[in-house]
Each structure stands twice: as C-alpha cells, then as structure tokens.
C-alpha atoms as a PDB file:
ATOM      1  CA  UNK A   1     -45.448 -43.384  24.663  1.00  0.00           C
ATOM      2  CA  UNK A   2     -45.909 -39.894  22.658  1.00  0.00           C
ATOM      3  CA  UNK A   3     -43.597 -36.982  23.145  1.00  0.00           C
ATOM      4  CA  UNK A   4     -44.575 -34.079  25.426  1.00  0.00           C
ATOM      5  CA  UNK A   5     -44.810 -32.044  22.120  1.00  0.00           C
ATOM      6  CA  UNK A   6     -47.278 -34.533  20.823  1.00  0.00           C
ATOM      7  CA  UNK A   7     -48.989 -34.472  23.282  1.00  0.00           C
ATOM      8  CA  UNK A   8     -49.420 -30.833  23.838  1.00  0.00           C
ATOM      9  CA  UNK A   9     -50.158 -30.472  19.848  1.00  0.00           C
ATOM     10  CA  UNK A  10     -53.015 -32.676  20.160  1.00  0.00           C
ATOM     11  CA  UNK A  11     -54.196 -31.474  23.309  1.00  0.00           C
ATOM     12  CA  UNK A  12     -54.311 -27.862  21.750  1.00  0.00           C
ATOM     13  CA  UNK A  13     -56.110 -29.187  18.634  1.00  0.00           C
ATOM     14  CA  UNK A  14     -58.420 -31.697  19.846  1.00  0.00           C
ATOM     15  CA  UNK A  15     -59.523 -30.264  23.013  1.00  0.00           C
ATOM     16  CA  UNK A  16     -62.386 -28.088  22.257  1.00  0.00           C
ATOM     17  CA  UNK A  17     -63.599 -31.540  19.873  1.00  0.00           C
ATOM     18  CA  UNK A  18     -63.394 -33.930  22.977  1.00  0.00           C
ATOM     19  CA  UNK A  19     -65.177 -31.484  25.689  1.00  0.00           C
ATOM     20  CA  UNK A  20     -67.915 -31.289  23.515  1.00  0.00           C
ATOM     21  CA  UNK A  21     -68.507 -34.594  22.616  1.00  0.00           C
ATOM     22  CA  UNK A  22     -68.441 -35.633  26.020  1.00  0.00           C
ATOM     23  CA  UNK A  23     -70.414 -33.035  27.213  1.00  0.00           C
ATOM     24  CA  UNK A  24     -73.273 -34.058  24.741  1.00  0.00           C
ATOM     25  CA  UNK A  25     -72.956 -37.625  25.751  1.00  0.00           C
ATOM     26  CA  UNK A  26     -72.470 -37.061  29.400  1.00  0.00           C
ATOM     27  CA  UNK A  27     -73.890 -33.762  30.322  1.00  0.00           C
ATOM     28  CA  UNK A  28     -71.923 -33.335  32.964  1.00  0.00           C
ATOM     29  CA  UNK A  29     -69.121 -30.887  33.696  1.00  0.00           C
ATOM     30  CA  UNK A  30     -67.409 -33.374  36.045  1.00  0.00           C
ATOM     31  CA  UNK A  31     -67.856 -36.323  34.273  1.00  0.00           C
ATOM     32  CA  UNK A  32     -66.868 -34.737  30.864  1.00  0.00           C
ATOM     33  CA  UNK A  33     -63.306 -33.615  32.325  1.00  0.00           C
ATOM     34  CA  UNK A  34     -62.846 -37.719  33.842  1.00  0.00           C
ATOM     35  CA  UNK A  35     -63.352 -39.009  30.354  1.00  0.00           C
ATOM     36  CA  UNK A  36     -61.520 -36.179  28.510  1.00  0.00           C
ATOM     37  CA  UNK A  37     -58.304 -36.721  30.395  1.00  0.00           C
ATOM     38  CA  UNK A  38     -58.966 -40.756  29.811  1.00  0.00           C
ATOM     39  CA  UNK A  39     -59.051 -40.173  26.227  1.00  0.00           C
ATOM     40  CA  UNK A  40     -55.413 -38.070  26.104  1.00  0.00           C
ATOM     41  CA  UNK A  41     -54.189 -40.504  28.382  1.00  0.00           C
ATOM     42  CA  UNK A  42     -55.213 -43.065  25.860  1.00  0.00           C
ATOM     43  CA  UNK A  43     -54.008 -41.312  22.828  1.00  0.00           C
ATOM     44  CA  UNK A  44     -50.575 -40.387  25.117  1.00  0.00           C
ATOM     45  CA  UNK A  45     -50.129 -44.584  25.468  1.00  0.00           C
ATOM     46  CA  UNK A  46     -51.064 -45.390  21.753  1.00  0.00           C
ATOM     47  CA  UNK A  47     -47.953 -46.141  20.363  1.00  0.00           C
ATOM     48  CA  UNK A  48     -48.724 -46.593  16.861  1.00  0.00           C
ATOM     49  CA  UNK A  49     -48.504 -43.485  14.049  1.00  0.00           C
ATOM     50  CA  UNK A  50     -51.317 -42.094  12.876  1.00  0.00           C
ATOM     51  CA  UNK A  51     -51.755 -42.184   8.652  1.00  0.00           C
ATOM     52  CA  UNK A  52     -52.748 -38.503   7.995  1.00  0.00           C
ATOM     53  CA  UNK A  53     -54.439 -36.033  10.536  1.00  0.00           C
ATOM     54  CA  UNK A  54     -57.989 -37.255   9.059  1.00  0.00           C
ATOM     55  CA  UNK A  55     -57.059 -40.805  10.357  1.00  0.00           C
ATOM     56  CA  UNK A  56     -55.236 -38.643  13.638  1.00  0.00           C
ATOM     57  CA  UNK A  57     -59.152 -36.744  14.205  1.00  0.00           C
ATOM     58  CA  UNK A  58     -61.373 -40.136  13.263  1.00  0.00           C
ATOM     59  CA  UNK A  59     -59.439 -41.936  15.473  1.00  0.00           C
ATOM     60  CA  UNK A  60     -59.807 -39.522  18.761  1.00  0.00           C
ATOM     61  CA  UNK A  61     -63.807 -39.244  17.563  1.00  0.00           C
ATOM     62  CA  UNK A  62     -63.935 -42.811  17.871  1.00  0.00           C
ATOM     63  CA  UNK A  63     -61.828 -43.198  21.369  1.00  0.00           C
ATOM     64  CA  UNK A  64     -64.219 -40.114  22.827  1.00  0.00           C
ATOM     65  CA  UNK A  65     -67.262 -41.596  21.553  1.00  0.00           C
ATOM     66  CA  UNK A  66     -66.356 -45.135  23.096  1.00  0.00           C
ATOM     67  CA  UNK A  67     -65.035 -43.730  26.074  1.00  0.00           C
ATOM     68  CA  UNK A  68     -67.818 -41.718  26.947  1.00  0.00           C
ATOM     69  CA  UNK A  69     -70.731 -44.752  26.255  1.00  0.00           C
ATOM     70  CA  UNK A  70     -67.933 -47.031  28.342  1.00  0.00           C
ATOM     71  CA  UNK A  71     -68.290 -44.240  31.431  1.00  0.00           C
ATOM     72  CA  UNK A  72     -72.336 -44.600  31.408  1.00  0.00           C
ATOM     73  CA  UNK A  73     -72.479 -48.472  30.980  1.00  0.00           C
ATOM     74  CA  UNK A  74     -69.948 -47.964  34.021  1.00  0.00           C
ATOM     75  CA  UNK A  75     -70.309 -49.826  37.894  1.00  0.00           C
ATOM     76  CA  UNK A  76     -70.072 -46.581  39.259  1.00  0.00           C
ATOM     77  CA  UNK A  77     -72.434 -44.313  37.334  1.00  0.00           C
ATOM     78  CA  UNK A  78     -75.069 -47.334  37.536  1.00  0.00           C
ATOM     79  CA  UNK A  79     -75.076 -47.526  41.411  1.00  0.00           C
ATOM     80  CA  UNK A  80     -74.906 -43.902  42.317  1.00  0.00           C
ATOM     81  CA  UNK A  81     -77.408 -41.030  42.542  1.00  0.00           C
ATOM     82  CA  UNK A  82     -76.154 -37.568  42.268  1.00  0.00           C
ATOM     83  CA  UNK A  83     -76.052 -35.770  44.976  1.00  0.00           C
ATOM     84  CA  UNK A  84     -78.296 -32.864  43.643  1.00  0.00           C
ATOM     85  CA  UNK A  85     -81.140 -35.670  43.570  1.00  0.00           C
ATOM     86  CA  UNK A  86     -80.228 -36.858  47.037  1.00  0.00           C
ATOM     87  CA  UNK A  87     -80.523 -33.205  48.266  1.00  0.00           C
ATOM     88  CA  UNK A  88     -83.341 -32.384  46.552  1.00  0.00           C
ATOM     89  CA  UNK A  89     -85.406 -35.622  47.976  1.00  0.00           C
ATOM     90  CA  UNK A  90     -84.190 -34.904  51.092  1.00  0.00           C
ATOM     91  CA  UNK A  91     -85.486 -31.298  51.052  1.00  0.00           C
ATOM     92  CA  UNK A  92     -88.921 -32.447  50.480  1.00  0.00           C
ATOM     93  CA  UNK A  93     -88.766 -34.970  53.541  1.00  0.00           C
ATOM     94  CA  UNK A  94     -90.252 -33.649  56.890  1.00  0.00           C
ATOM     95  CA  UNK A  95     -87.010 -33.607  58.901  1.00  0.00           C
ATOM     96  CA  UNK A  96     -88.364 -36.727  61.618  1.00  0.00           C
ATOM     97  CA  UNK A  97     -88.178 -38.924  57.930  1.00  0.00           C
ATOM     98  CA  UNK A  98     -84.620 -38.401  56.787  1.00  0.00           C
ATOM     99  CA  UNK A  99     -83.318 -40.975  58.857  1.00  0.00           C
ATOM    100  CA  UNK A 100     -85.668 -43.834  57.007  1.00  0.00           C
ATOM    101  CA  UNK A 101     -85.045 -41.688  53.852  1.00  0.00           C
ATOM    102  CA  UNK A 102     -80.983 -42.471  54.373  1.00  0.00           C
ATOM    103  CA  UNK A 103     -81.483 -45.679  55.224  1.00  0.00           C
ATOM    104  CA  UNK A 104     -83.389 -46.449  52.484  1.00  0.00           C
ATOM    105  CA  UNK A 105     -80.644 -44.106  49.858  1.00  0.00           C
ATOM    106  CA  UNK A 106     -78.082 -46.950  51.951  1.00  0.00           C
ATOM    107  CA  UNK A 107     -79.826 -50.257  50.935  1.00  0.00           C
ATOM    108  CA  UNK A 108     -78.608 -52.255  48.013  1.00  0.00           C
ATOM    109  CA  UNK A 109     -79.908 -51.210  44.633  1.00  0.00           C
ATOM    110  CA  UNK A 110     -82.573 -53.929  44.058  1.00  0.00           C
ATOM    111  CA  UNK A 111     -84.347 -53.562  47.945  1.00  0.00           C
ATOM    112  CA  UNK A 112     -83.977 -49.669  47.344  1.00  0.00           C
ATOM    113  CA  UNK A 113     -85.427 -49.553  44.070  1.00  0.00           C
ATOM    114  CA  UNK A 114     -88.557 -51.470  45.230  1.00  0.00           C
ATOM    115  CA  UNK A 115     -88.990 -49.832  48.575  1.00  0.00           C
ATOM    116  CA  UNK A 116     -88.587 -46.151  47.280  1.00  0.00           C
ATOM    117  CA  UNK A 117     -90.933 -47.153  44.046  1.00  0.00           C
ATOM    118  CA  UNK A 118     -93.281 -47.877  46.507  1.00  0.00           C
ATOM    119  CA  UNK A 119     -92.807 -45.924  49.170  1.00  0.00           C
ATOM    120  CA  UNK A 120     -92.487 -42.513  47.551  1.00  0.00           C
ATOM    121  CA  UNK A 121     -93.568 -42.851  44.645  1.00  0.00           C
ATOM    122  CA  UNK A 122     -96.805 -44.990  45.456  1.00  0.00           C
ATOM    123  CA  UNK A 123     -96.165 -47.189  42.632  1.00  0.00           C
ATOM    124  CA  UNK A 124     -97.936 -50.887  43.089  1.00  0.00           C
ATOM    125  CA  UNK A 125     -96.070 -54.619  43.236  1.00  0.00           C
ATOM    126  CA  UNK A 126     -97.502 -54.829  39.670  1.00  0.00           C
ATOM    127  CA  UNK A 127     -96.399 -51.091  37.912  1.00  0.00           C
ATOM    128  CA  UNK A 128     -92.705 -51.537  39.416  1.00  0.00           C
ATOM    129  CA  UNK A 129     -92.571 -55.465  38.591  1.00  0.00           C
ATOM    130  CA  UNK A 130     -93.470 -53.957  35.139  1.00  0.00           C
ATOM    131  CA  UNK A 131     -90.740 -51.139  35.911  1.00  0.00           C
ATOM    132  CA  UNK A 132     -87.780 -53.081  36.692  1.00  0.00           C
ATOM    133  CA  UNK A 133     -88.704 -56.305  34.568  1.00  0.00           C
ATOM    134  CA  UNK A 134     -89.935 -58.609  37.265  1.00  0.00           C
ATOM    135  CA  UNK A 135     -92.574 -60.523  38.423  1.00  0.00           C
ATOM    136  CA  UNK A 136     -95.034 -59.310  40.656  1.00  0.00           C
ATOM    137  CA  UNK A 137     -94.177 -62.240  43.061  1.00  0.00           C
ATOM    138  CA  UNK A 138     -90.516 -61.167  42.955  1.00  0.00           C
ATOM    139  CA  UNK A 139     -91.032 -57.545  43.789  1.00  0.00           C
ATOM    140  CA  UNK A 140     -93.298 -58.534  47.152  1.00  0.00           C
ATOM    141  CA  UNK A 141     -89.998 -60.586  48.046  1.00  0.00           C
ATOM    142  CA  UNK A 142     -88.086 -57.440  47.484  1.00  0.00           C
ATOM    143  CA  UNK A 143     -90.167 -55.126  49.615  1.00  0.00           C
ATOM    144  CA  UNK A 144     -90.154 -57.601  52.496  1.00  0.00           C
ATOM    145  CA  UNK A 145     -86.229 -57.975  52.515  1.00  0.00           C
ATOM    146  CA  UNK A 146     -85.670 -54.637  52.310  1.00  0.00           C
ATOM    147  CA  UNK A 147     -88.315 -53.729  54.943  1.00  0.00           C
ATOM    148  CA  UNK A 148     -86.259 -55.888  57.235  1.00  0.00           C
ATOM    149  CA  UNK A 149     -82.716 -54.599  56.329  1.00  0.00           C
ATOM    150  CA  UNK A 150     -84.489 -51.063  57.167  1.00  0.00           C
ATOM    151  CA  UNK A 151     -85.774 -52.732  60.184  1.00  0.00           C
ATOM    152  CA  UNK A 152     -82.543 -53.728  61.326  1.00  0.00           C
ATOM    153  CA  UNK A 153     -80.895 -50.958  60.528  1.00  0.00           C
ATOM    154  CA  UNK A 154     -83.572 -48.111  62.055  1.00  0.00           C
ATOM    155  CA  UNK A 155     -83.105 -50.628  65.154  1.00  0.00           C
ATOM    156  CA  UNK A 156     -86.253 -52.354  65.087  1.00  0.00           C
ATOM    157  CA  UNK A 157     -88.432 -49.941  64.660  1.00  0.00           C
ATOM    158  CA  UNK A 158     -91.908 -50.904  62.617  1.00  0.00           C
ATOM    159  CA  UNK A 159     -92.063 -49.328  59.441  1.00  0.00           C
ATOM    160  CA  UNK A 160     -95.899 -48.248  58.480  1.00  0.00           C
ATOM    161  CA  UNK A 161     -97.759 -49.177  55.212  1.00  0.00           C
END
C-alpha cells in the first residue's frame, strides 16, 4: 500500500486527467466521481514502483480508461434507467396510467423491454424482434408473460390492446 504522501502527490497531479477522462466516457457527474475514486483506490493498492512518471501517467490512463468501459459493461448500469428518464416518462403519463407505467418500470428487463416497445412506443412483434435480436415468435411470448406479471401485479385487472 502507497504512502499518504503518494497518494496525495498523485491525487494532486492526476486528478484533473482522471475527471476528464471519465467524464468523456461516462458523462456523468456521479458516475465520473465512483470511478475516479476506484481508480486512486487502485493506484493506492498497487504495490509495485512505477519506472519514470511517463510509465506513472500511461499507467493511470490505462486504469481510467479500463475502469470507466468496466463501469458501463457493468450489472448495474445495464439494468437501471436514470431517474431523469423515469421522471420524464412519467410526466407525460395521464396521472390514472402511472400505476401500469410503474409496474411496467418494475418488470424484469426482457418482459419490460417488449411491453414498453410496444406499448409506448407502438413498435410491432417484428421491429422490436429486430430491436432486441429475437424472433418474432419469441417477442409474442414476451408480451404475453409480461402482460400477465402486470396482470398479477395491477391485481387482475385486463390490460387493453
């Protein structure tokens, strides 16, 4: 583990670097700060000396770029909607169809994919099989699974073509 005055040296000379690499990746304020603490946390754990400050600045270039294409292949950023989209569908939904709207923002990613494709955006079986890489058969199966999770979940209630 690095020294505090390592750490604070390379903080104060590769900070401005690291912001804006993430931020051009990610743009995102939040997101940008999350991976530019995991990359100093990284470089405060690598143990191993650096050969000259050229090797020192390639290396965190490297770590940022890595770390930053790591946080958008990520679980998390895949299976979430920000919620300025979320408010901004929501503002555009009479108020007696935000409950279906939630429901449908609650179902699993493939069943909400399909049923707000369809739904909202009055895409066919065919254009969002061709969307999401799947067969037109495969998509029907989707919308009827998730209209019955929504069923189930609005409690019972018929949901209108």
């Amino acid at each position: 583990m690095r020294s505090d005055f390592e750490i604070n040296r390379a903080v104060e000379q590769y900070a401005d670097m690291v912001r804006r690499i993430c931020f051009c990746h990610l743009k995102n304020q939040a997101d940008t700060e999350d991976v530019f603490q995991n990359v100093f946390l990284k470089y405060m754990l690598h143990d191993e000396p650096f050969e000259s400050a050229g090797h020192e600045k390639a290396w965190f270039l490297r770590i940022t770029i890595n770390a930053c294409k790591d946080y958008l292949k990520s679980f998390f950023r895949r299976n979430t909607v920000p919620l300025d989209v979320v408010a901004e569908m929501q503002a555009e939904v009479p108020e007696d169809h935000r409950e279906v709207l939630e429901a449908v923002l609650a179902l699993p990613a493939k069943y909400k994919d399909a049923i707000y494709l369809y739904y909202y955006e009055g895409y066919s079986a065919a254009e969002i099989g061709r969307i999401l890489g799947k067969k037109e058969n495969t998509v029907y199966s989707l919308l009827s699974r998730g209209r019955g999770m929504l069923r189930a979940r609005l409690g019972g209630e018929e949901i209108v073509e």
